[in-house]
Protein backbone atom coordinates (compact mmCIF):
# COMPACT_ATOMS: atom_id res chain seq x y z
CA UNK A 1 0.00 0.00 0.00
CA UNK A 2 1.03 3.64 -0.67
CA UNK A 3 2.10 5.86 1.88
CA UNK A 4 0.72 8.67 0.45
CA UNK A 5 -3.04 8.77 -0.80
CA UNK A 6 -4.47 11.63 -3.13
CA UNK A 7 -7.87 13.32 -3.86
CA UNK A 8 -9.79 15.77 -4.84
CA UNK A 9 -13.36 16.58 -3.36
CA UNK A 10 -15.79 19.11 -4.24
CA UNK A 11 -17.67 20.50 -1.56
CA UNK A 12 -21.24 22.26 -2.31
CA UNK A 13 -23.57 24.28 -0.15
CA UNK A 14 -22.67 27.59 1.31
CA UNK A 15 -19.12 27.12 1.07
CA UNK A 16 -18.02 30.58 -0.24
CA UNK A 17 -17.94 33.87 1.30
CA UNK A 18 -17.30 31.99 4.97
CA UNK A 19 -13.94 31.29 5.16
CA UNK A 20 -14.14 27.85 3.63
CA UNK A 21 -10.58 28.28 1.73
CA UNK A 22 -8.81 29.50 4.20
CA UNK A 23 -10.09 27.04 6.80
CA UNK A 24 -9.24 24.19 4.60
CA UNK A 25 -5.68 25.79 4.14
CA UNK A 26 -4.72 25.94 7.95
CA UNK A 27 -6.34 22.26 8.40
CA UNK A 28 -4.56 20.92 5.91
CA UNK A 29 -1.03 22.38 6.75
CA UNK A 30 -1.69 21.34 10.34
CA UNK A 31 -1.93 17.80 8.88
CA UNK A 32 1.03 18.33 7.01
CA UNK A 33 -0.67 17.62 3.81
CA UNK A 34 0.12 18.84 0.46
CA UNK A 35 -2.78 20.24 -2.31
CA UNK A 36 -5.02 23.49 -2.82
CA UNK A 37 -8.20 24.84 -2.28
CA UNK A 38 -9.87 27.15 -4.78
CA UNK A 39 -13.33 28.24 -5.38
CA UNK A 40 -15.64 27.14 -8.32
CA UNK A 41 -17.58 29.33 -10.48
CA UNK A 42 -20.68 27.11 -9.51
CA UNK A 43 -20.61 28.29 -5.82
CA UNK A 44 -18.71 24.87 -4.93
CA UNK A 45 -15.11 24.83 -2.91
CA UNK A 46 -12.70 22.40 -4.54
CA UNK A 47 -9.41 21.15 -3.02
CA UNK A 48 -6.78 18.16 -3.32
CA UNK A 49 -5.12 16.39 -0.93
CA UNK A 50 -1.97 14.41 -0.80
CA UNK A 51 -0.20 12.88 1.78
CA UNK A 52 -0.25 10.20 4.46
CA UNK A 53 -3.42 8.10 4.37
CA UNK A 54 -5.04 8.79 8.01
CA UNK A 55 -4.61 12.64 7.20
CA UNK A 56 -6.38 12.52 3.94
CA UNK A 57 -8.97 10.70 5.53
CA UNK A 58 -9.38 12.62 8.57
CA UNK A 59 -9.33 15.85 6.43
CA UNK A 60 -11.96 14.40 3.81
CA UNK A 61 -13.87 14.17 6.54
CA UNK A 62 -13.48 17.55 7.98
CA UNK A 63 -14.81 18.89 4.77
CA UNK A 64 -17.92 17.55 5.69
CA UNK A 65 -18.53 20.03 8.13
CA UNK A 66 -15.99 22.80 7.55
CA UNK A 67 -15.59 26.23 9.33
CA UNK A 68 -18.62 27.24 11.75
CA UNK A 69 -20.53 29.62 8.87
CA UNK A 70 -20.35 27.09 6.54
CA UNK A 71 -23.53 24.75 5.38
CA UNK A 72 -22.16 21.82 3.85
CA UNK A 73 -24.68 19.90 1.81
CA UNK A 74 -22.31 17.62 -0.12
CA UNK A 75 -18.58 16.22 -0.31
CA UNK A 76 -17.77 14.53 -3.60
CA UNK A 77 -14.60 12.42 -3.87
CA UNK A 78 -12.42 11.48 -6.32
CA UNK A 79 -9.33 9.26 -5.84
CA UNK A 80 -5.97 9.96 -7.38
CA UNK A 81 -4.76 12.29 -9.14
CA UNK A 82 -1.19 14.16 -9.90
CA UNK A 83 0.70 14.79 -6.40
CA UNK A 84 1.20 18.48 -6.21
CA UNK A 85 4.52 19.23 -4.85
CA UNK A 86 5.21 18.38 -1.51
CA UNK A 87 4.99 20.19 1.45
CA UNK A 88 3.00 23.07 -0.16
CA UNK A 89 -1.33 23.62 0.29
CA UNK A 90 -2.12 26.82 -1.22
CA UNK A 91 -5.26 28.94 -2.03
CA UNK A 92 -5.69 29.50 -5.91
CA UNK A 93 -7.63 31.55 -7.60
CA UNK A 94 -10.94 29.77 -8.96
């Protein structure tokens, strides 16, 4: 097995204008997890995640909830993906 598990998720409900991005920046880096987070012309919030297994997961599953404004209705997820480089989770423009 890998030690080091990507994804990508999209996150929908009201996920922008609440400090989704930059929530999912510090939560990340605190995992030490590699990726971005960017918002979606939709409304949505979507980020990828790369690094140890049990942080992906535990992150993914963050997402379902996110900062304290936020009302998450749905987390899409989508295995793999290119690793971005490591040691970096930044906010991009959508």
């Amino acid at each position: 097995m890998s030690a080091t598990r990507t994804v990508s998720v999209i996150v929908k409900g009201r996920v922008q204008g609440v400090s989704y991005r930059v929530w999912t920046q510090a939560e990340a880096r605190a995992r030490g997890l590699s990726g971005y987070v960017r918002n979606r012309d939709d409304g949505s919030v979507e980020a990828l995640f790369s690094g140890p297994p049990e942080a992906v997961d535990h992150m993914v599953a963050l997402c379902r909830s996110g900062p304290p404004a936020a009302r998450v209705t749905d987390v899409s997820l989508r295995e793999g993906g290119n690793p971005p480089e490591t040691g970096r989770f930044e906010i991009l423009r959508g």
